[in-house]
Every structure is written in structure tokens, then in C-alpha cells.
N, C-alpha and C. Protein backbone atom coordinates (compact mmCIF):
# COMPACT_ATOMS: atom_id res chain seq x y z
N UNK A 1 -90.33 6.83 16.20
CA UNK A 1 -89.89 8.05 15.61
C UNK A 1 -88.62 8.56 16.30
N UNK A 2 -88.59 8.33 17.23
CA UNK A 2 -87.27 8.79 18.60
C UNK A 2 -86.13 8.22 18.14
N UNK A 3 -86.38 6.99 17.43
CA UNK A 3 -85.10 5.93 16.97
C UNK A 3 -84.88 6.40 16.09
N UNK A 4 -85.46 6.48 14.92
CA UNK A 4 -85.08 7.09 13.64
C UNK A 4 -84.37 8.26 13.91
N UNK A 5 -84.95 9.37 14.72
CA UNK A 5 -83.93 10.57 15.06
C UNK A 5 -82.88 10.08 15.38
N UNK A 6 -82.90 8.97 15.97
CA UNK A 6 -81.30 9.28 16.88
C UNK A 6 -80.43 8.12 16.13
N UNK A 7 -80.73 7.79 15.12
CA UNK A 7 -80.59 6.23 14.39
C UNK A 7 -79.78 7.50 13.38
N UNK A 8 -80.92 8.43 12.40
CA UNK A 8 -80.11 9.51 11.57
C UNK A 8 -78.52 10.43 12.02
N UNK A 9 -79.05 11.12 13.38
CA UNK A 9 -78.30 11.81 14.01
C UNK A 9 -77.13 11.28 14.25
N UNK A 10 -76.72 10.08 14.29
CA UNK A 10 -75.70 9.24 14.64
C UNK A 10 -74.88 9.07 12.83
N UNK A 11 -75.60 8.42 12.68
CA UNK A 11 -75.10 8.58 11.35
C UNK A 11 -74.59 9.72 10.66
N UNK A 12 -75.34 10.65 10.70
CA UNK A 12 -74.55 12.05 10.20
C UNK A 12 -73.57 12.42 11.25
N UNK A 13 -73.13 12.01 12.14
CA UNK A 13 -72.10 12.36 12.94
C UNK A 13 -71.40 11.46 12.63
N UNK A 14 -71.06 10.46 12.69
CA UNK A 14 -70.23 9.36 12.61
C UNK A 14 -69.74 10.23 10.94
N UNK A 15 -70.64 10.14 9.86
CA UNK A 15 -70.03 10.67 8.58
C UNK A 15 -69.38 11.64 8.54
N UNK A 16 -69.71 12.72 9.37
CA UNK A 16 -68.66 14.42 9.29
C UNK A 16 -67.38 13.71 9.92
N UNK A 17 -67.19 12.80 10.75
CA UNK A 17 -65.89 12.28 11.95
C UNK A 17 -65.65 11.65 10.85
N UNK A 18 -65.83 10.76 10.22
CA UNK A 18 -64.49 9.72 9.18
C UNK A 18 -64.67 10.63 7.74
N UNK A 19 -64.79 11.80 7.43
CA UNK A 19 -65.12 12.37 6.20
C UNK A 19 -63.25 13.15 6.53
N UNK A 20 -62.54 13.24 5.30
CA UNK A 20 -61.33 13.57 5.61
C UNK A 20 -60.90 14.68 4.49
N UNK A 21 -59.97 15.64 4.76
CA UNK A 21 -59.95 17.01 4.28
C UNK A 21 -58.41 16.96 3.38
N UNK A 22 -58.31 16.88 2.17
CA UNK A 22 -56.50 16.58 1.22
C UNK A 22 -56.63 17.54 1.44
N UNK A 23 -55.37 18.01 1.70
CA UNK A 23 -55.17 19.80 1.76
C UNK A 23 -53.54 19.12 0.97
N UNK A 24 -53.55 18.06 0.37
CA UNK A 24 -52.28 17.87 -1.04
C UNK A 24 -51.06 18.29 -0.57
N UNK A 25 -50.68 18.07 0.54
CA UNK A 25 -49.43 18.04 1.63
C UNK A 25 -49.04 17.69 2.51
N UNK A 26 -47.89 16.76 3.28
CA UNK A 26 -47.50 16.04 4.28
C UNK A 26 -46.66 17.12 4.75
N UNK A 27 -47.05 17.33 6.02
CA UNK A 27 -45.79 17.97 7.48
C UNK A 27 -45.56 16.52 7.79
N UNK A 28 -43.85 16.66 8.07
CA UNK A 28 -43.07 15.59 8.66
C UNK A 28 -42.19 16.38 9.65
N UNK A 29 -42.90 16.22 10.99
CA UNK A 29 -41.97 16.57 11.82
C UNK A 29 -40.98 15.76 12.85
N UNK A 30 -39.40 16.28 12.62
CA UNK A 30 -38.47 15.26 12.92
C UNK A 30 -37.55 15.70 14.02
N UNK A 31 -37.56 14.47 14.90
CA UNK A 31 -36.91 15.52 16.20
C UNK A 31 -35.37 15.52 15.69
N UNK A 32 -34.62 16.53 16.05
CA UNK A 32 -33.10 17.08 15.43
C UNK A 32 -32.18 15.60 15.81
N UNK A 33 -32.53 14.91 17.07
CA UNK A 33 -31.74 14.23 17.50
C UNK A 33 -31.53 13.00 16.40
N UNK A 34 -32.22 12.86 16.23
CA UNK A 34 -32.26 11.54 15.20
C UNK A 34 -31.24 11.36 13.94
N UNK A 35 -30.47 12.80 13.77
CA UNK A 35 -29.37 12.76 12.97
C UNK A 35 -28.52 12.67 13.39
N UNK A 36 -27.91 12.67 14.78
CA UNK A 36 -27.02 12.48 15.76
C UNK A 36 -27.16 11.15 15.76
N UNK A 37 -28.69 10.49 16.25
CA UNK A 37 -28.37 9.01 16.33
C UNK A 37 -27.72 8.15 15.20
N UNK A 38 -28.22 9.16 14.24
CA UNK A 38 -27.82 8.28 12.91
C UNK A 38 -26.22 8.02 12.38
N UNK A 39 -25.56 8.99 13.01
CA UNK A 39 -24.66 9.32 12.89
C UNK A 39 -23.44 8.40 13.64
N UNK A 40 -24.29 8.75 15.05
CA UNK A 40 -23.63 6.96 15.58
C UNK A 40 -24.03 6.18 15.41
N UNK A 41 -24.81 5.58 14.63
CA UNK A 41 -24.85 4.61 14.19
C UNK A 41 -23.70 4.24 13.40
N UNK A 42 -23.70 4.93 12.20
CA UNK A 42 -22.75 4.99 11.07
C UNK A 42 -21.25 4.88 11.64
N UNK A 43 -20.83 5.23 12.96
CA UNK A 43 -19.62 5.55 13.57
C UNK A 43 -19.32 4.07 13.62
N UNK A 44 -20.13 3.73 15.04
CA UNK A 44 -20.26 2.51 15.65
C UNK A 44 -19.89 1.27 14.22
N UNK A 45 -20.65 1.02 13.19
CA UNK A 45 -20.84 -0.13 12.17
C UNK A 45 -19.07 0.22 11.28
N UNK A 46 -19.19 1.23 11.02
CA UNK A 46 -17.49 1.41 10.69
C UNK A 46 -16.57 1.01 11.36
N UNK A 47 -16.60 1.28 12.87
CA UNK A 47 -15.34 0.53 13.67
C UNK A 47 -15.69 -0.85 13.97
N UNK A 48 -16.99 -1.35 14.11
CA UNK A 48 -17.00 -3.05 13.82
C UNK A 48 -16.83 -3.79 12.62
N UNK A 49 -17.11 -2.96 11.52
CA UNK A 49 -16.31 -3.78 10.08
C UNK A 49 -14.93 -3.64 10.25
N UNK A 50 -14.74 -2.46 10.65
CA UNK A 50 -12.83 -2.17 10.61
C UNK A 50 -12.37 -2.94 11.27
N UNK A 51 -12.72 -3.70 12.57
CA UNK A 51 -11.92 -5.06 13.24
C UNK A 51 -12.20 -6.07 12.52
N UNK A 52 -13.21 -6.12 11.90
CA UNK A 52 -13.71 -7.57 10.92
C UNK A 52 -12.54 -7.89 9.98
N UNK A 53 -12.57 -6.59 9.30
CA UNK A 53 -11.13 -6.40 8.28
C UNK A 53 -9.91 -6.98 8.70
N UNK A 54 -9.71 -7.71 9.81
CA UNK A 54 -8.40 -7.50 10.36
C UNK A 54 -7.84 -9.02 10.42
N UNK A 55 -8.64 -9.58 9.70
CA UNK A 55 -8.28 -11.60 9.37
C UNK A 55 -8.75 -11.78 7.95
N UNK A 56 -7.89 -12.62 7.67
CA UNK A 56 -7.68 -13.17 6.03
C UNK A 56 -7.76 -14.57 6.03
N UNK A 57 -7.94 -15.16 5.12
CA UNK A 57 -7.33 -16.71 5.12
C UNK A 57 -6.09 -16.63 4.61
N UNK A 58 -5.24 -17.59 5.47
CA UNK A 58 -3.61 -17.66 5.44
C UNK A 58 -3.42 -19.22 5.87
N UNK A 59 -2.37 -19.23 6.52
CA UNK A 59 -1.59 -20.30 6.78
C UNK A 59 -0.92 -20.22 8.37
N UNK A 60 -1.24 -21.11 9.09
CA UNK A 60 -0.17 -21.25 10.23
C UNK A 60 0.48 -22.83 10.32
N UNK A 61 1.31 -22.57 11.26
CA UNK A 61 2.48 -23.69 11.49
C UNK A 61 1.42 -24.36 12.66
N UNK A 62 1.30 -25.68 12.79
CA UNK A 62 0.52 -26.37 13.79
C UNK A 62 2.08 -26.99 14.58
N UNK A 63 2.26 -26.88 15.79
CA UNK A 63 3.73 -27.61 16.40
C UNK A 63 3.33 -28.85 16.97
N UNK A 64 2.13 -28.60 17.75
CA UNK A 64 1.75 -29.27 19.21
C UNK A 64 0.58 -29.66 19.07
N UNK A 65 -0.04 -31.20 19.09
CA UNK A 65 -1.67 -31.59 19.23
C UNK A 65 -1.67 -32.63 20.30
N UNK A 66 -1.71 -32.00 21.62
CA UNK A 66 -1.62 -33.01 22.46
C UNK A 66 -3.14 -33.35 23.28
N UNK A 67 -3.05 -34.07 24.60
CA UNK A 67 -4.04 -34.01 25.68
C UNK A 67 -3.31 -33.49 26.81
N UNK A 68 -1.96 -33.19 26.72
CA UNK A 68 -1.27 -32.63 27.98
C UNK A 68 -1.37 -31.25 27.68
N UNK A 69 -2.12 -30.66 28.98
CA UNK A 69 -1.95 -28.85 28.95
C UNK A 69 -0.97 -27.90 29.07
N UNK A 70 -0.07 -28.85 30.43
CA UNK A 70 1.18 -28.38 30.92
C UNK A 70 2.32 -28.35 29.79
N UNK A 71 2.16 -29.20 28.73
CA UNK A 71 2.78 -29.41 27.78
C UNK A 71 3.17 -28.62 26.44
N UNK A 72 1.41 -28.34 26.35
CA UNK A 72 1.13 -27.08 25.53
C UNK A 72 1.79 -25.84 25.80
N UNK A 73 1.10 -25.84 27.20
CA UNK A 73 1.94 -24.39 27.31
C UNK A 73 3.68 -24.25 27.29
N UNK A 74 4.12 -25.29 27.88
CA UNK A 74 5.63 -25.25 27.89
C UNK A 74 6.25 -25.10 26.24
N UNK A 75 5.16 -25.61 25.22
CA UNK A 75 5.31 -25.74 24.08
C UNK A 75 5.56 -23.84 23.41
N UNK A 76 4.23 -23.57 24.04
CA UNK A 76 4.36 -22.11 23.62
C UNK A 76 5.00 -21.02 24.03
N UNK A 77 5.57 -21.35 25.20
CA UNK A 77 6.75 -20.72 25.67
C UNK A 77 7.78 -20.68 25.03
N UNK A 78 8.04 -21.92 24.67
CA UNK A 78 9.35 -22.43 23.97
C UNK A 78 9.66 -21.73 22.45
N UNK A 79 8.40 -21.43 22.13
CA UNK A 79 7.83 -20.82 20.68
C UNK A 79 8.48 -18.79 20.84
N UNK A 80 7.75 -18.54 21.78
CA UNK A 80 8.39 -17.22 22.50
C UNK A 80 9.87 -16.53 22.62
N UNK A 81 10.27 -17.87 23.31
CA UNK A 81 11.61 -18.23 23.23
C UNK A 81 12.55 -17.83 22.12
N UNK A 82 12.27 -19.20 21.36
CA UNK A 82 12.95 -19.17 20.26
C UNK A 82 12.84 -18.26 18.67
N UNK A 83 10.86 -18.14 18.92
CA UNK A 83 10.90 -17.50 17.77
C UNK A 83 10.13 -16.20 18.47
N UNK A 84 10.73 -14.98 19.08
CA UNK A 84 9.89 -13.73 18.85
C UNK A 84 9.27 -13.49 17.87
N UNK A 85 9.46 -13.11 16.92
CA UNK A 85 8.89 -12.26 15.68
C UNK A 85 7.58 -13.21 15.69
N UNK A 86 7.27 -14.63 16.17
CA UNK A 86 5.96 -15.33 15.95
C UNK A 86 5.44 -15.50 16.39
N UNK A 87 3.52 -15.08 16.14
CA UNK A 87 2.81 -15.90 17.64
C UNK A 87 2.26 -16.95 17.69
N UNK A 88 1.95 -17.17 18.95
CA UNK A 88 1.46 -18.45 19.27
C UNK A 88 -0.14 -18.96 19.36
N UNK A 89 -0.87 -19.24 18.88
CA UNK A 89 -1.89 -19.55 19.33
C UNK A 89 -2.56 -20.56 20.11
N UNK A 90 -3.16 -20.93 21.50
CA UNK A 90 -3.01 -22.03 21.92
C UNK A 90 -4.60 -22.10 21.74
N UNK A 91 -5.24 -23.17 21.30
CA UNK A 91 -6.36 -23.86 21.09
C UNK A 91 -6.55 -25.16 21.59
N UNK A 92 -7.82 -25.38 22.61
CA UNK A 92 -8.62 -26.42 23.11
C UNK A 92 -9.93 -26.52 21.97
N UNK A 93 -9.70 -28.16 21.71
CA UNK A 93 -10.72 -28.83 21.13
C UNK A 93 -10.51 -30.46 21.88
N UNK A 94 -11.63 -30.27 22.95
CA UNK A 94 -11.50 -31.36 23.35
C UNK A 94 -11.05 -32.56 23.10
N UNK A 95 -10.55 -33.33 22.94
CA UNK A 95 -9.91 -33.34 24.60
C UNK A 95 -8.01 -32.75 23.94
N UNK A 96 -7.94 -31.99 23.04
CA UNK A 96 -6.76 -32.00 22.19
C UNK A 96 -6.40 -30.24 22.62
N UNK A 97 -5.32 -29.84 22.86
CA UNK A 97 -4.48 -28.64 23.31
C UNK A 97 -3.48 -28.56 21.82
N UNK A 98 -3.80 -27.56 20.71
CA UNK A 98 -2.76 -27.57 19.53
C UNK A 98 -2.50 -26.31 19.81
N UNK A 99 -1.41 -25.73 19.51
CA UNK A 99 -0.32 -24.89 19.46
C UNK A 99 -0.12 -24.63 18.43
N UNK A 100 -0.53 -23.60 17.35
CA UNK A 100 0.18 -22.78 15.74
C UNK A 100 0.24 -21.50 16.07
N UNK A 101 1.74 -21.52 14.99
CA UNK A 101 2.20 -19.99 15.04
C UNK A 101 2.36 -19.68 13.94
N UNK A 102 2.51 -18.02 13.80
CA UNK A 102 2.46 -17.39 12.82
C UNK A 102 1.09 -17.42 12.29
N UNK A 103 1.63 -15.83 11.04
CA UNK A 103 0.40 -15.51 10.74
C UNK A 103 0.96 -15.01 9.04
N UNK A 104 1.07 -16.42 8.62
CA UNK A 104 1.64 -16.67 6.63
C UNK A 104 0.46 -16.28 6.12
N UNK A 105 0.53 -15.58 5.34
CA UNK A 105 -0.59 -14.91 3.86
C UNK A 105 0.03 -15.84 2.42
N UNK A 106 0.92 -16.78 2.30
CA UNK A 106 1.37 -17.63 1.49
C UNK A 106 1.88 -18.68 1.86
N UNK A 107 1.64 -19.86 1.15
CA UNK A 107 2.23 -21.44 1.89
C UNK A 107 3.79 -21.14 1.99
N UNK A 108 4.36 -20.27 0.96
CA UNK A 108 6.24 -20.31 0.82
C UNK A 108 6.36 -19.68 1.92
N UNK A 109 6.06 -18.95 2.51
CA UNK A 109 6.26 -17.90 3.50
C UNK A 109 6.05 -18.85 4.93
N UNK A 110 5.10 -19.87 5.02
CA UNK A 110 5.42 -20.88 5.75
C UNK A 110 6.06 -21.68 5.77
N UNK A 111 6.46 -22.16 4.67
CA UNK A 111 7.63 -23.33 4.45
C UNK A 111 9.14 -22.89 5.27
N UNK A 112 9.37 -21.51 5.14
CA UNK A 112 10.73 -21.08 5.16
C UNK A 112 10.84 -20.91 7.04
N UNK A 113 9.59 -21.39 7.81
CA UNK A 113 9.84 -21.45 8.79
C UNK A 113 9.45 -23.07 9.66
N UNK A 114 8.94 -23.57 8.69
CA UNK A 114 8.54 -25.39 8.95
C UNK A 114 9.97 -26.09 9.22
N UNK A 115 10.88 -26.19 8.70
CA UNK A 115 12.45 -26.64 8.60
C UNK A 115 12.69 -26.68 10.15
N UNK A 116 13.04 -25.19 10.18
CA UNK A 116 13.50 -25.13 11.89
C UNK A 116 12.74 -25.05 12.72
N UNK A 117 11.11 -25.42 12.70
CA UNK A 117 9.75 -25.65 14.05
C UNK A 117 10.36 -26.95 14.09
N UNK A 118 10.16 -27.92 13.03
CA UNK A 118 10.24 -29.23 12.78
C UNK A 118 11.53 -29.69 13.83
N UNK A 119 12.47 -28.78 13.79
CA UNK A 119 13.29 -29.52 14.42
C UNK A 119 13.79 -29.57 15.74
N UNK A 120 12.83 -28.06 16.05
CA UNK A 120 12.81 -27.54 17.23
C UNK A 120 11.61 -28.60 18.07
N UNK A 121 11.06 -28.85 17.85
CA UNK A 121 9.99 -29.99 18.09
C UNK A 121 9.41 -30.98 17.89
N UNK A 122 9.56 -32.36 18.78
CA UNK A 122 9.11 -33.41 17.95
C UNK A 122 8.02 -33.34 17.87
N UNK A 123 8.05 -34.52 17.34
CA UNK A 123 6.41 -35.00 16.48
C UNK A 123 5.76 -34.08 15.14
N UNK A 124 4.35 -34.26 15.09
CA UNK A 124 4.30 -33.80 13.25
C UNK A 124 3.70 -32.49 13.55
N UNK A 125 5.05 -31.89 12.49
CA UNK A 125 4.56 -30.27 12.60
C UNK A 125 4.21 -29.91 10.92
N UNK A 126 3.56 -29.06 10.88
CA UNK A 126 2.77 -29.14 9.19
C UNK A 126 1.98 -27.88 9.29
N UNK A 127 2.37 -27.54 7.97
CA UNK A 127 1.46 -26.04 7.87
C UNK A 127 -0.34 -26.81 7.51
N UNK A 128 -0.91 -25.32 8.35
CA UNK A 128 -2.59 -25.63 8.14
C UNK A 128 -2.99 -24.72 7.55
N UNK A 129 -4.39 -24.22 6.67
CA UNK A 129 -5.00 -23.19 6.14
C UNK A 129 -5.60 -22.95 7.34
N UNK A 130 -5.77 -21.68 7.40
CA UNK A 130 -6.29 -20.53 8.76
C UNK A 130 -6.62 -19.18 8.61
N UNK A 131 -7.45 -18.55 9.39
CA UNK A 131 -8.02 -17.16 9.02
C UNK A 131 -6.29 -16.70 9.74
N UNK A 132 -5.69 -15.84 9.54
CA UNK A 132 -4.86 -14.98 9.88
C UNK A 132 -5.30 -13.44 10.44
N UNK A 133 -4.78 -13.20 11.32
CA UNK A 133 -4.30 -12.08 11.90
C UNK A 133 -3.73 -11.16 11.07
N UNK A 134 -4.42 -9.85 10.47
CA UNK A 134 -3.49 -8.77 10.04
C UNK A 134 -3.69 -7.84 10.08
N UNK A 135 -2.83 -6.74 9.91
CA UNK A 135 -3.31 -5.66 10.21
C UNK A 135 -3.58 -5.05 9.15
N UNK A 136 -4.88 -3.65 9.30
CA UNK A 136 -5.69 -3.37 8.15
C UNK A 136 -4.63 -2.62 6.93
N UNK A 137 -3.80 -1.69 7.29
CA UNK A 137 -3.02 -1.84 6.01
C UNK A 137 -2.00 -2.78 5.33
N UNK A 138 -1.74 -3.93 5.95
CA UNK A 138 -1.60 -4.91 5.05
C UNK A 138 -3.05 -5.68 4.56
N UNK A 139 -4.02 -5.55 5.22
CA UNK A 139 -4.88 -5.94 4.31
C UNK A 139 -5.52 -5.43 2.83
N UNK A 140 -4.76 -4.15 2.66
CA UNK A 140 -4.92 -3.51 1.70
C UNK A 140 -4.19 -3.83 0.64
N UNK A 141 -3.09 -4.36 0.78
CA UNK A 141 -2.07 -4.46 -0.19
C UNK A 141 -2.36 -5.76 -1.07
């Protein structure tokens, strides 16, 4: 008989504890900060797309594909040199040191500077397709 009491008693307690009250409304309480975070968030992802923005596919001039380093670089000096207005990019792919400059958004726009790389440097110089360097309002245009 002792069990049954306490076998019932349990049970009607356990039922009032998981028995649950709609009162047909959610409180959502939100700490203030969280619109601040959100906010940098939104900051932060804008100035990392905005550098993303800042390469196209274009064209550069390839001068130099060597295994000499010292070479390369004397190469890109020489590039400095002669052509300010262009830069240089120096790239290792094992075991090869290539050297392209400029930053063409059209093959003609490379051509008109292939003539005088070519002659400024031996061996085979040839425009390549390449992400380019630009800046975001010319990427607009």
C-alpha cells in the first residue's frame, strides 16, 4: 500500500512539472550589443569584398622564365628602369623565376608595349591571360 502511495504521488508530481501553461506569446530578450556586433560584421565583409574587387582577368607581358634568380631580378630592375609607368611581377614556380609586367584589361593594349619589351630583352617575350591589378573605380567602368 506504501508503494502505491508513493508510486501515485510521484506521478502526479512528475505530471503538474511537464504540464505547460500557452499564455500565446514569446518574450525575446536581446542584449543591445548584438547590433553593434552586427554591424561590424557588415563593416568588416564590405572592406574584404572591396579588396576582392580589386583584380580582373587581363593580360600581362611575360619577359623572363628563367632558373637564374640573380637574373630575374636584374631583369626587373631593368623593367623599372626603362619602363616606370609598369609593374613588375616576379614569380617562383619551381624551379622557374618569370618576370610580367603590366596590368592590360585588353590584348591591344598589350601589344602596343610587346614591340619594345621584345627588344629590350632577349629571348621569348609574349603576352599571357592574368588576373590584373586594378583599382576599384576602374573596375567600375
Amino acid at each position: 500500500m506504501k508503494r502505491l502511495l508513493i508510486l501515485t504521488t510521484i506521478f502526479f508530481i512528475s505530471q503538474s512539472l511537464l504540464a505547460q501553461h500557452d499564455s500565446g506569446s514569446v518574450a525575446v530578450y536581446k542584449d543591445p550589443r548584438l547590433n553593434l556586433l552586427v554591424k561590424k560584421q557588415a563593416q568588416i565583409n564590405e572592406e574584404t569584398t572591396r579588396n576582392n574587387r580589386r583584380s580582373m582577368p587581363g593580360y600581362r607581358i611575360q619577359i623572363v622564365n628563367t632558373t637564374d634568380r640573380n637574373g630575374a631580378i636584374n631583369a626587373k630592375s631593368k623593367v623599372y628602369q626603362l619602363y616606370p609607368e609598369l609593374k613588375a611581377y616576379l614569380l617562383f614556380q619551381s624551379p622557374y623565376y618569370r618576370i610580367k609586367v603590366g596590368n592590360f584589361k585588353t590584348h591591344s593594349e598589350a601589344e602596343s608595349y610587346l614591340k619594345s619589351l621584345s627588344q629590350a630583352f632577349s629571348g621569348s617575350v609574349f603576352i599571357v591571360r592574368d588576373n590584373i591589378e586594378v583599382s576599384p573605380d576602374e573596375f567600375l567602368d
